[in-house]
C-alpha atoms as a PDB file:
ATOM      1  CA  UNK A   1       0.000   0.000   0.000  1.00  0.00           C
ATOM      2  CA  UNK A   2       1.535   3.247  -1.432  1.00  0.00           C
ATOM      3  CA  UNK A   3       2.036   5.766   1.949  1.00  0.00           C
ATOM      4  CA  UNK A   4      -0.375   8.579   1.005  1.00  0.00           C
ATOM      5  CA  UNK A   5       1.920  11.428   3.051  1.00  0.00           C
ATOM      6  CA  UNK A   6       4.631  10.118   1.145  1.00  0.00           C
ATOM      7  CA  UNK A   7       3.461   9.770  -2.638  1.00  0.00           C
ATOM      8  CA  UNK A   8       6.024   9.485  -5.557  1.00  0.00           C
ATOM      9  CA  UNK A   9       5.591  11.804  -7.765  1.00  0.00           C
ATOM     10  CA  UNK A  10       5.472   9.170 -10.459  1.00  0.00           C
ATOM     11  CA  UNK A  11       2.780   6.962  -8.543  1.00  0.00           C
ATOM     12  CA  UNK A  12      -0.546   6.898 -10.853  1.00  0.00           C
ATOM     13  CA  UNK A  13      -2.516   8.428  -8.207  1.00  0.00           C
ATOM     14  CA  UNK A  14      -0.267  11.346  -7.173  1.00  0.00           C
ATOM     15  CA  UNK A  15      -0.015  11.995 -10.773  1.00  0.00           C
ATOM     16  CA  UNK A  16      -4.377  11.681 -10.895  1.00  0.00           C
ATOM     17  CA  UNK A  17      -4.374  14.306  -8.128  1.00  0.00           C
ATOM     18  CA  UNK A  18      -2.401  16.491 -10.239  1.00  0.00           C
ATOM     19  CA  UNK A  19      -5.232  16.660 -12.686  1.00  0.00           C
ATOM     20  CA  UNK A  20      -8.226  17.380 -10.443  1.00  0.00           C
ATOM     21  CA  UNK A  21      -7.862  21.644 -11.145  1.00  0.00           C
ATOM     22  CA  UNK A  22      -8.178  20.166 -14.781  1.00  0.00           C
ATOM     23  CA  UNK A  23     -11.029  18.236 -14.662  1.00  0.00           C
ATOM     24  CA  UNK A  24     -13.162  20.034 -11.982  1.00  0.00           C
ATOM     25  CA  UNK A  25     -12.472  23.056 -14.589  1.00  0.00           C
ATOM     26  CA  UNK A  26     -13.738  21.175 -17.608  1.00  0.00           C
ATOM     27  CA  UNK A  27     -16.768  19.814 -15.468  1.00  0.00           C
ATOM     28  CA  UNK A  28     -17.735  23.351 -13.761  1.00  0.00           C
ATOM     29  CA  UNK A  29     -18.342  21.171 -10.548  1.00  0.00           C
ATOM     30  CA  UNK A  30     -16.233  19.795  -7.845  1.00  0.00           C
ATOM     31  CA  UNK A  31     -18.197  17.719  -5.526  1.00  0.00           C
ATOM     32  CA  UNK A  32     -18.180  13.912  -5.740  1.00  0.00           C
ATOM     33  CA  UNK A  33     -19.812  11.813  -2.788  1.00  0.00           C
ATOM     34  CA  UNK A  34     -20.242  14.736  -0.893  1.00  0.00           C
ATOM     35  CA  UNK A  35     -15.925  15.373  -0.793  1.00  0.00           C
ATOM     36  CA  UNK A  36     -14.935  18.639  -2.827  1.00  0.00           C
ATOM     37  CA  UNK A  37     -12.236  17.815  -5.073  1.00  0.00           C
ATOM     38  CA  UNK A  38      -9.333  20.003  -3.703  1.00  0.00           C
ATOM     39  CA  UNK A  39      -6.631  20.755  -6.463  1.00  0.00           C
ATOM     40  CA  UNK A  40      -3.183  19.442  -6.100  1.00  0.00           C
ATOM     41  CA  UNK A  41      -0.228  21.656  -7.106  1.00  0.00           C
ATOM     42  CA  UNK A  42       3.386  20.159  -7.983  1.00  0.00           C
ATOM     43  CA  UNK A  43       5.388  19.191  -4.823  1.00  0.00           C
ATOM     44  CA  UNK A  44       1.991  19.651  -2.485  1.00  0.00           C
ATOM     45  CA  UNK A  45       0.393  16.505  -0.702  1.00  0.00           C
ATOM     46  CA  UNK A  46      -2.450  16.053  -1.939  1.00  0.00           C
ATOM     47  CA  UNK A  47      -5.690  16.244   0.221  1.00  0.00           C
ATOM     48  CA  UNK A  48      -6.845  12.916   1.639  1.00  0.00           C
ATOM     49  CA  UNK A  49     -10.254  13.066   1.233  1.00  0.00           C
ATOM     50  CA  UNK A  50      -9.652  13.899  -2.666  1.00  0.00           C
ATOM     51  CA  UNK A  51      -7.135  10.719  -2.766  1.00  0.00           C
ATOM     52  CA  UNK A  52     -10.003   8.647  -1.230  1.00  0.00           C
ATOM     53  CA  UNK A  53     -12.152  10.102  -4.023  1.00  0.00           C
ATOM     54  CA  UNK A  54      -9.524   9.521  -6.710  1.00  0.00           C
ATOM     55  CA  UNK A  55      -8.404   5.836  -5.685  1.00  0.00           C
ATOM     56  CA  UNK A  56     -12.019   4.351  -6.086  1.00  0.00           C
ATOM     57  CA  UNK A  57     -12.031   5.771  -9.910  1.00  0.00           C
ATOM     58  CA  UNK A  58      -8.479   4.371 -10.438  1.00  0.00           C
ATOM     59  CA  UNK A  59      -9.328   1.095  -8.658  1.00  0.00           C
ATOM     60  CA  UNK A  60     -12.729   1.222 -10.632  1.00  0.00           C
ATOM     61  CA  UNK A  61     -10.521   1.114 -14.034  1.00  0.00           C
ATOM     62  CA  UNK A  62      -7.611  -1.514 -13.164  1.00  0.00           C
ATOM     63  CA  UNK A  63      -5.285   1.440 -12.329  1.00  0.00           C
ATOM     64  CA  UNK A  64      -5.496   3.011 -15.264  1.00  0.00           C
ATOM     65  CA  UNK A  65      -5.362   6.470 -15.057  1.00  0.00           C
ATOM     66  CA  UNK A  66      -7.106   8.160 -18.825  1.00  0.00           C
ATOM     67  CA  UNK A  67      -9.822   5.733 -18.234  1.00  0.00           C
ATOM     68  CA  UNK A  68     -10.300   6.782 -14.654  1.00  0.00           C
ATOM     69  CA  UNK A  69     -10.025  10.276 -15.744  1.00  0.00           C
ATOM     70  CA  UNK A  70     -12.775   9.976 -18.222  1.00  0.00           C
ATOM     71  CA  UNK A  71     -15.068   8.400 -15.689  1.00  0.00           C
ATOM     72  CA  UNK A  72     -14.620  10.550 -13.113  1.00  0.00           C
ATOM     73  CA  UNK A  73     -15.141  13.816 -15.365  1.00  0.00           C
ATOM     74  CA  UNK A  74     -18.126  12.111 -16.602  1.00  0.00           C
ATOM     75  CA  UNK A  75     -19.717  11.529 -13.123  1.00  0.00           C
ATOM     76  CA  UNK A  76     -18.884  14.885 -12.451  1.00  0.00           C
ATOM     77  CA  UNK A  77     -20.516  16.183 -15.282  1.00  0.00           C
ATOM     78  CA  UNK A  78     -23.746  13.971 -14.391  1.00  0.00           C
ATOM     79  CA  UNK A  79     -24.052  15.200 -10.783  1.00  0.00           C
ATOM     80  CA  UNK A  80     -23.697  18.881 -11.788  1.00  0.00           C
ATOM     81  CA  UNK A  81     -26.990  17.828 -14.078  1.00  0.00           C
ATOM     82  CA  UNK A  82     -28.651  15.682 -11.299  1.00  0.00           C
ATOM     83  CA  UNK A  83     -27.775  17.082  -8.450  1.00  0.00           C
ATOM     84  CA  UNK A  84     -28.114  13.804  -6.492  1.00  0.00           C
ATOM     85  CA  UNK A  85     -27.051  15.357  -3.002  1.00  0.00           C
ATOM     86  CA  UNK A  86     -30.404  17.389  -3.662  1.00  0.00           C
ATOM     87  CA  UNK A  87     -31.942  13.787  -3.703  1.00  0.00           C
ATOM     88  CA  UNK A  88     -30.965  12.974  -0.853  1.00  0.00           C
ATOM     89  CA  UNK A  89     -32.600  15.491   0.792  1.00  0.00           C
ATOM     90  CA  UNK A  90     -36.202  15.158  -1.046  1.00  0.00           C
ATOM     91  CA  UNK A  91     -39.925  13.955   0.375  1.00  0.00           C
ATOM     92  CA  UNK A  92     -40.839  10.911  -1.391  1.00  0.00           C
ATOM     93  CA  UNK A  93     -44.127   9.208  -1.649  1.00  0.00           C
ATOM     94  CA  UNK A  94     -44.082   6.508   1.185  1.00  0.00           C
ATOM     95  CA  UNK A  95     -47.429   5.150  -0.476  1.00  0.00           C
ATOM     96  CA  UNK A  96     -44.724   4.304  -3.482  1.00  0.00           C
ATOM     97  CA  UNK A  97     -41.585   3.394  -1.872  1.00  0.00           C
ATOM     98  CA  UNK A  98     -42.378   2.969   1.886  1.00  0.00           C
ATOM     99  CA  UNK A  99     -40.310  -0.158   3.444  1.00  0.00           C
ATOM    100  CA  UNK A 100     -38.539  -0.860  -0.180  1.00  0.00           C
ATOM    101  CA  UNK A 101     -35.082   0.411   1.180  1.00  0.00           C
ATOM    102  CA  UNK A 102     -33.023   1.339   4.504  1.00  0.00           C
ATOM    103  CA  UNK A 103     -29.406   2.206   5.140  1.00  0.00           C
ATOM    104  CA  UNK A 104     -27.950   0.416   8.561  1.00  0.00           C
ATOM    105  CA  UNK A 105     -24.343   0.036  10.304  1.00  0.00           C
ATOM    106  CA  UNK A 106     -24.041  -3.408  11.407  1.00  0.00           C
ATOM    107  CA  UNK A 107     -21.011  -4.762  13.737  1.00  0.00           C
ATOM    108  CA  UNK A 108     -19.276  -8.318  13.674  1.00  0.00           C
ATOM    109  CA  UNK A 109     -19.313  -8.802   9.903  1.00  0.00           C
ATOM    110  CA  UNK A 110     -17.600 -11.453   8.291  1.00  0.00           C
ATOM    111  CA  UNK A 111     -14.747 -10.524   5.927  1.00  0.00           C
ATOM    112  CA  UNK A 112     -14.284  -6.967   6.744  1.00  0.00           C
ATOM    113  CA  UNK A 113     -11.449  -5.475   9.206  1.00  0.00           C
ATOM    114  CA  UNK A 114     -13.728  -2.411   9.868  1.00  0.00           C
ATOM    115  CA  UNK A 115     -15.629  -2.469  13.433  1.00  0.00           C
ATOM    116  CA  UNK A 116     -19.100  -1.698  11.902  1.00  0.00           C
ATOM    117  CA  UNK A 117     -19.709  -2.004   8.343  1.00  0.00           C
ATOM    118  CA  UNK A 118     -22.795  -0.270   6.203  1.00  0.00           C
ATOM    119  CA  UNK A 119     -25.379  -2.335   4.834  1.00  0.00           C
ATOM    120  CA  UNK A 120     -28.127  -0.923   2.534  1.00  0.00           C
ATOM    121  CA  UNK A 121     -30.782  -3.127   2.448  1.00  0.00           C
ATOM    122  CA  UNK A 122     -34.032  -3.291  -0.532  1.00  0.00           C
ATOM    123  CA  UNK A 123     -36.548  -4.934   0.384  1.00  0.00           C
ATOM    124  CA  UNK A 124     -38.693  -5.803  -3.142  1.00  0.00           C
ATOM    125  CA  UNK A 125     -41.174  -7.468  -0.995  1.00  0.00           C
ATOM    126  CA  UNK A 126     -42.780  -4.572  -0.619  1.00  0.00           C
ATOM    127  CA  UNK A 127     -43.640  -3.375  -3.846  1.00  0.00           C
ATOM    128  CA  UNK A 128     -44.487  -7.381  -4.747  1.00  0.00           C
ATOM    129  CA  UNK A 129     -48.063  -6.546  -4.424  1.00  0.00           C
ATOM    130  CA  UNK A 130     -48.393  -3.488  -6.752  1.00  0.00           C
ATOM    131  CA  UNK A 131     -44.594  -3.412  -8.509  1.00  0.00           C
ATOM    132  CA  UNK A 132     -46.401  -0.465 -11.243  1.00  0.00           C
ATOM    133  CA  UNK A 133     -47.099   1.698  -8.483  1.00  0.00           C
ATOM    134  CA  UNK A 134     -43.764   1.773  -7.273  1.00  0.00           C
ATOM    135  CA  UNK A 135     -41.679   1.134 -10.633  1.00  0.00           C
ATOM    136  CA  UNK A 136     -44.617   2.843 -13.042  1.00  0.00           C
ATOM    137  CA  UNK A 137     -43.212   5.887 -13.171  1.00  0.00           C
ATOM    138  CA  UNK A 138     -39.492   5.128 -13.586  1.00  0.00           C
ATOM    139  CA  UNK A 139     -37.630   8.756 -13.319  1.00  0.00           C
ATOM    140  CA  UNK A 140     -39.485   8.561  -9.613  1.00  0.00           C
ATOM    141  CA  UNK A 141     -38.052   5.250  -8.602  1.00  0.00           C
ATOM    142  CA  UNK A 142     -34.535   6.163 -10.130  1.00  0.00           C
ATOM    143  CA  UNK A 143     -34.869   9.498  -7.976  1.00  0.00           C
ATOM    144  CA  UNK A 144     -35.888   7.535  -5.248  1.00  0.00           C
ATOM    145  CA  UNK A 145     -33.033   4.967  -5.199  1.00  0.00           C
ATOM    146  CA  UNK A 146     -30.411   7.533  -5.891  1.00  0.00           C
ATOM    147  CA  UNK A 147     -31.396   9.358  -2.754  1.00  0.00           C
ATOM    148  CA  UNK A 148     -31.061   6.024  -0.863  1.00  0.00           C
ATOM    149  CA  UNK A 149     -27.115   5.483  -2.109  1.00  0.00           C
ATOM    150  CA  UNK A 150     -26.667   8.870  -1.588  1.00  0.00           C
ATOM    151  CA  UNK A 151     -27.715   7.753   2.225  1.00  0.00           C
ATOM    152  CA  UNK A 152     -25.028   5.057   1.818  1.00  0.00           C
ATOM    153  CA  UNK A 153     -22.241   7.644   1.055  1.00  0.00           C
ATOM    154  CA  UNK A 154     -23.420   9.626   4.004  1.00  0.00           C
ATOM    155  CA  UNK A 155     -23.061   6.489   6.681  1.00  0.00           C
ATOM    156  CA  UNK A 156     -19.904   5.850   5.065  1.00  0.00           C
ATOM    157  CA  UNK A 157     -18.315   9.080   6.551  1.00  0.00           C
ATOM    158  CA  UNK A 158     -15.859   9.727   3.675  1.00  0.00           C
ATOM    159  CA  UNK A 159     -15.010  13.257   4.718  1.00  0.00           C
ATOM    160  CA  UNK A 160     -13.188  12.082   7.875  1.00  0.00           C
ATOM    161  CA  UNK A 161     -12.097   8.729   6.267  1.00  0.00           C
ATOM    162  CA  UNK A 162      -8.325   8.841   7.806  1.00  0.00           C
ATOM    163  CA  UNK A 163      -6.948   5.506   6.246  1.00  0.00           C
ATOM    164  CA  UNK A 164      -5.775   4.944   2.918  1.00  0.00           C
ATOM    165  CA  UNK A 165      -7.025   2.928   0.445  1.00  0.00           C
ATOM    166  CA  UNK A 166      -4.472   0.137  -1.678  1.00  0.00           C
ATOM    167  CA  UNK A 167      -3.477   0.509  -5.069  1.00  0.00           C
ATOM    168  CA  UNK A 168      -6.115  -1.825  -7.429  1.00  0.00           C
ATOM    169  CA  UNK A 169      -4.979  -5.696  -6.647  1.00  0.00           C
ATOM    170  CA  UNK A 170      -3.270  -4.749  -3.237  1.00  0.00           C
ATOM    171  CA  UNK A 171      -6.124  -4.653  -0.843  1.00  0.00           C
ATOM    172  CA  UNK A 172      -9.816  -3.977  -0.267  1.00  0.00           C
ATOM    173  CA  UNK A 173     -10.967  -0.733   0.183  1.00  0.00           C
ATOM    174  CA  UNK A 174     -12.585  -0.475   3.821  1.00  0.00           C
ATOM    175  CA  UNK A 175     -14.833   2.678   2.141  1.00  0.00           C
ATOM    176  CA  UNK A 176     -17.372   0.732   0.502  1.00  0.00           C
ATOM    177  CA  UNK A 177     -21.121  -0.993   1.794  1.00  0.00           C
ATOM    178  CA  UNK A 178     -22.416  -4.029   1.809  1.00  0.00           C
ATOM    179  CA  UNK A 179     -25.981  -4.257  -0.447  1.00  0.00           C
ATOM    180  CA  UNK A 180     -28.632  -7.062   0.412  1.00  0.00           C
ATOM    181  CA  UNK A 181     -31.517  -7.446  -2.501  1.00  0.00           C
ATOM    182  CA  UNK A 182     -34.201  -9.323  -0.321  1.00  0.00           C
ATOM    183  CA  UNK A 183     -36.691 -11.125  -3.120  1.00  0.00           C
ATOM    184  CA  UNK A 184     -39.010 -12.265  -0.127  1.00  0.00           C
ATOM    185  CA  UNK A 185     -42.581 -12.185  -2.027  1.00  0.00           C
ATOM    186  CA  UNK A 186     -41.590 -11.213  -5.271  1.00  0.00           C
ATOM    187  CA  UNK A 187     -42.630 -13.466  -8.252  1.00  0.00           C
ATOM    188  CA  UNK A 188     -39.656 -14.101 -10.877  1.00  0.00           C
ATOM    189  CA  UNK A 189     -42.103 -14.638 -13.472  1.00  0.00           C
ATOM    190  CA  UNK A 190     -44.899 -11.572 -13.817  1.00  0.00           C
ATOM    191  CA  UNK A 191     -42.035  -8.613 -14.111  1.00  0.00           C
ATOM    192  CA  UNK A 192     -43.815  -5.887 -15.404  1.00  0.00           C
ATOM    193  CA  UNK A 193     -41.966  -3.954 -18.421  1.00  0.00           C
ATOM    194  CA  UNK A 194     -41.569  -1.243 -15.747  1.00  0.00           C
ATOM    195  CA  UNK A 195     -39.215  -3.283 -13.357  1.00  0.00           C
ATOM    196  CA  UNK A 196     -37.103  -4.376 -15.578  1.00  0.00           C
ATOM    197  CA  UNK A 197     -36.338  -0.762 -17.067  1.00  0.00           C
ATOM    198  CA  UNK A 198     -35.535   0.228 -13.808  1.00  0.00           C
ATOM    199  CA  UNK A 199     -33.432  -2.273 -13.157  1.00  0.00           C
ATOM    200  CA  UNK A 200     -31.599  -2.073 -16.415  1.00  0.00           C
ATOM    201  CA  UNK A 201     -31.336   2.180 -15.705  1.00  0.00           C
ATOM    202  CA  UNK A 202     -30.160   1.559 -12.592  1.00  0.00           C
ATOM    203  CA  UNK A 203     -27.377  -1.106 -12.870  1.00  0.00           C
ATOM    204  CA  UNK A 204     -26.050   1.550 -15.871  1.00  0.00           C
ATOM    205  CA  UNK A 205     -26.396   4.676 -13.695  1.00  0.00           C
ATOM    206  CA  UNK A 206     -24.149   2.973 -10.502  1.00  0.00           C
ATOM    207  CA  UNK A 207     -21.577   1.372 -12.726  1.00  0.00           C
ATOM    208  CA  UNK A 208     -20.783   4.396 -14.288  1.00  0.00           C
ATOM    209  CA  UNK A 209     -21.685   7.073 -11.713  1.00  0.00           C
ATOM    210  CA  UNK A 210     -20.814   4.728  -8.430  1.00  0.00           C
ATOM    211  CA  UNK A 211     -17.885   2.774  -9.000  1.00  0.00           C
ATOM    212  CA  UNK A 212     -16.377   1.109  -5.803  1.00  0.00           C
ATOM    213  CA  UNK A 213     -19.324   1.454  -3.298  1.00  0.00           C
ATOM    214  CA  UNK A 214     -19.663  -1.342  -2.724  1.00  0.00           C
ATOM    215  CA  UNK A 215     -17.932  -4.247  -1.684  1.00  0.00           C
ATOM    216  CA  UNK A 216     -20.578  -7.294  -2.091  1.00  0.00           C
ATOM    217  CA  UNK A 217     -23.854  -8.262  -2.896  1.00  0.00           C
ATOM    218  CA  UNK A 218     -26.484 -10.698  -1.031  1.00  0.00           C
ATOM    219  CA  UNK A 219     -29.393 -11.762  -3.069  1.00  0.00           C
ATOM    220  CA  UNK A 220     -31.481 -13.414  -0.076  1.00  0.00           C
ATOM    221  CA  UNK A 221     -35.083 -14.864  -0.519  1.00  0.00           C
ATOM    222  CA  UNK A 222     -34.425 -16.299  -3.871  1.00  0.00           C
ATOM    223  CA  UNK A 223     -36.506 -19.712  -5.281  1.00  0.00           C
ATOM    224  CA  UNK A 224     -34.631 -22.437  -5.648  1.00  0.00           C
ATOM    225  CA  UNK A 225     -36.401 -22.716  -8.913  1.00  0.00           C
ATOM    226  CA  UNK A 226     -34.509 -19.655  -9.770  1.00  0.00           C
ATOM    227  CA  UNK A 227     -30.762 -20.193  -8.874  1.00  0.00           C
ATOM    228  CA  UNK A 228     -30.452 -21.103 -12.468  1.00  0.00           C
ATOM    229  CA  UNK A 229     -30.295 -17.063 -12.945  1.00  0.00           C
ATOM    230  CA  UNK A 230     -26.926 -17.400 -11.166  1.00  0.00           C
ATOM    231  CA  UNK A 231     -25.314 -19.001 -13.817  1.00  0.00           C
ATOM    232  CA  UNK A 232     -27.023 -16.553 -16.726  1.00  0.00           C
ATOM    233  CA  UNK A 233     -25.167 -13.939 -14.778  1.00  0.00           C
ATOM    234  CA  UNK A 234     -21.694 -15.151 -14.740  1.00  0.00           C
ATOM    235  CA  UNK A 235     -21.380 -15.427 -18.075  1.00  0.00           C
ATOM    236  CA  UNK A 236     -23.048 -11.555 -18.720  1.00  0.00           C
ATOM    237  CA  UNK A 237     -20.409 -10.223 -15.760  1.00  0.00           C
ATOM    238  CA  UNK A 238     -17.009 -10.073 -15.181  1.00  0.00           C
ATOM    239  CA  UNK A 239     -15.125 -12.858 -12.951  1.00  0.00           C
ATOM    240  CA  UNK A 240     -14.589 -10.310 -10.711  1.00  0.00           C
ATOM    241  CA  UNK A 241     -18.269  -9.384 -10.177  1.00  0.00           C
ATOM    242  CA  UNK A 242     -18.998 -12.625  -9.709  1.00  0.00           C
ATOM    243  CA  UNK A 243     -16.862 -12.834  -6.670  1.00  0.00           C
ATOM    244  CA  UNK A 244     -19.129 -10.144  -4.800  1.00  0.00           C
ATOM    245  CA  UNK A 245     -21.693 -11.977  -4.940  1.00  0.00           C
ATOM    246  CA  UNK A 246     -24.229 -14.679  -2.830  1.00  0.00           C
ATOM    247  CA  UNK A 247     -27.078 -15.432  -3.651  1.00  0.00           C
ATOM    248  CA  UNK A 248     -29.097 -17.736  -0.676  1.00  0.00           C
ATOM    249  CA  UNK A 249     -33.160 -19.484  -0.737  1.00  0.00           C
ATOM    250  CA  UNK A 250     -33.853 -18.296   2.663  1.00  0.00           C
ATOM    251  CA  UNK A 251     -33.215 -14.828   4.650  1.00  0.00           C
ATOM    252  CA  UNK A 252     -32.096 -16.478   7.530  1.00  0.00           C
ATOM    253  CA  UNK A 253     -28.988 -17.722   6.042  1.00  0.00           C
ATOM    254  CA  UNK A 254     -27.836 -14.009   6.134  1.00  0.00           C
ATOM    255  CA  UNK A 255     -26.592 -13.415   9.857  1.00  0.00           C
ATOM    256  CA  UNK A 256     -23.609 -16.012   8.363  1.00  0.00           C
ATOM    257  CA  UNK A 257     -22.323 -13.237   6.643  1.00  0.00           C
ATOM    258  CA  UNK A 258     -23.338  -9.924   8.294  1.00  0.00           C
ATOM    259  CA  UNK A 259     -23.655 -11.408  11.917  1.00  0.00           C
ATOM    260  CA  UNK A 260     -26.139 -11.067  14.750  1.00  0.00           C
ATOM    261  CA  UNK A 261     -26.675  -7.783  14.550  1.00  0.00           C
ATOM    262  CA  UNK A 262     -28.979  -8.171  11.659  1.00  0.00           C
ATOM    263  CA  UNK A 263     -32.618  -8.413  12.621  1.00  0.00           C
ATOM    264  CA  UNK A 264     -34.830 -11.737  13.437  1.00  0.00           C
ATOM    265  CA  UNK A 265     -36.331 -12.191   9.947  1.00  0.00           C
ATOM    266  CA  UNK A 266     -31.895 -12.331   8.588  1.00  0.00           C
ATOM    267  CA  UNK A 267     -31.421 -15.291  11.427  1.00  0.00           C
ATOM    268  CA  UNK A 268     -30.032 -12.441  13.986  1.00  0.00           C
ATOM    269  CA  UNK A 269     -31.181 -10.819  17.549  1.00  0.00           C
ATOM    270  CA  UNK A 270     -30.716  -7.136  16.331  1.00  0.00           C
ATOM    271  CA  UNK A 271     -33.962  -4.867  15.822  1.00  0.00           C
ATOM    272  CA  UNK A 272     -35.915  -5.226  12.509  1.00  0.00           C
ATOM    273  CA  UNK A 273     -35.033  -2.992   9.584  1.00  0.00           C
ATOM    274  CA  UNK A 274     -37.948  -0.730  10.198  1.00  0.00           C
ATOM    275  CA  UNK A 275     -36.740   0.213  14.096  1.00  0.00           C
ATOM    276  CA  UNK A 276     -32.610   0.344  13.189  1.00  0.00           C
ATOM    277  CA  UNK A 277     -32.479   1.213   9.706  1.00  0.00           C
ATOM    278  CA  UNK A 278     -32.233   4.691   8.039  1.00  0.00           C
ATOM    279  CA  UNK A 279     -34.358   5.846   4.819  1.00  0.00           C
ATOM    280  CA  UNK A 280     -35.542   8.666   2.848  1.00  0.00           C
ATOM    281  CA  UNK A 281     -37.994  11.358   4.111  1.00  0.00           C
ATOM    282  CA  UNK A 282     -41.672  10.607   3.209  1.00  0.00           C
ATOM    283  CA  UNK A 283     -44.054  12.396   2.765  1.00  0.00           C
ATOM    284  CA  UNK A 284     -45.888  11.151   5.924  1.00  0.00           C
ATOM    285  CA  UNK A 285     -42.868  12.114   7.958  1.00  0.00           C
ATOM    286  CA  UNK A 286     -43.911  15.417   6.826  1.00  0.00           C
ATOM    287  CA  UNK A 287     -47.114  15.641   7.637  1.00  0.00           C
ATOM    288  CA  UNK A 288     -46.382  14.242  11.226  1.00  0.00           C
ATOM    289  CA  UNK A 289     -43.953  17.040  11.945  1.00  0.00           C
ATOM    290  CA  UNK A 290     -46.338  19.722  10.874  1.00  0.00           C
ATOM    291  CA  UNK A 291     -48.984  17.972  12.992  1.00  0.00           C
END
């Protein structure tokens, strides 16, 4: 692991931080994850927080730096558009997305050297009985589950992050979440048109917009019937994506992975989602404030 008070001037990333004045020019905007890109001037260290911000897009591309740059002006170029910190920060319509998603920090799990990692759970269960209500008017979901990761970045406290994070292939990055995609409910067979575009929008948006967030994937509450899609998957994703990912029939099977601190329904003793996790602000929430 390169020593981030120490760069070499010829290390990729020290020469990536050089850039930033660049690239924050050419993209009028400066903020990515909530960290303002600080400029870097020869013989300065570099700002950590930036580095942080830098080393995901370099890890993102293999270590290669005019592919990382590229991404990383052309994320900054989407959230000057979007505006996803805005997101964050919106009323949704509980009636839409109520109970579909929740941000939590979660101690003792396996595989991680951090003390409490961040989960982000989304629970499609609960748009299983009316998916076109929740997924019918896609720009809302997308909104929606934008304003959810943006959650993520927030519990992941990357503006006081102190430690490094290793050159691609060295080490894993302890800045990153844990997803879980609970299918409890949710019939594999009768996906509207509308799911499935948000899904597709989605996967494209994070890839390109998120890169190194997160660390692994648990598909929980999947059919037997439909472990087949397992296989369809490795051969559409890299060998590398692969390896983030479990997929498991039952929920309970979860508190293997994450630990007990997950709630009774994951095979834990912590508090269900509802009483530890954190969401959006609906529009109920509202209302009961003004009451």
């Amino acid at each position: 692991m390169a020593d981030w008070n120490h760069l070499p001037k010829h290390h990729v990333l020290y020469q990536f931080a050089l850039q930033v004045d660049q690239i924050t020019a050419e993209a009028d905007h400066n903020e990515m994850y909530g960290i303002m890109l600080q400029p870097t001037k020869e013989g300065d260290k570099p700002s950590h927080t930036t580095l942080i911000i830098l080393q995901k897009f370099l890890r993102a591309n293999a270590g290669d730096l005019p592919k990382a740059k590229t991404q990383l002006l052309e994320a900054l170029n989407w959230r000057k558009q979007y505006r996803p910190l805005e997101a964050k920060d919106e009323v949704f319509s509980k009636a839409k997305f109520g109970g579909l998603g929740y941000v939590t920090r979660l101690k003792g799990v396996v595989d991680t050297a951090n003390e409490e990692g961040v989960a982000t759970f989304n629970i499609y269960g609960a748009a299983a009985k009316n998916p076109k209500k929740t997924f019918g008017d896609v720009d809302a979901f997308i909104r929606w589950r934008i304003a959810l990761m943006e959650l993520t970045l927030s519990a992941l406290a990357l503006n006081t992050a102190t430690l490094p994070i290793p050159d691609y292939g060295a080490g894993p990055d302890p800045y990153q979440a844990l997803q879980i995609h609970d299918y409890l409910s949710v019939s594999f067979f009768r996906q509207p048109a509308e799911v499935k575009a948000s899904s597709s929008r989605i996967i494209t948006l994070f890839s390109k917009y998120y890169p190194e967030t997160v660390s692994y994937k648990y598909f929980v509450n999947v059919p037997i019937v439909m472990q087949w899609m397992m296989g369809t998957m490795k051969m559409l994703l890299s060998s590398d994506a692969v390896k983030k990912m479990t997929w498991m029939t039952y929920g309970s099977e979860l508190v293997q992975y994450l630990g007990q601190g997950v709630g009774k329904e994951y095979g834990g003793q912590g508090p269900s989602l509802s009483e530890m996790g954190e969401t959006v602000t609906y529009d109920d929430d509202v209302e009961a404030k003004k009451a």
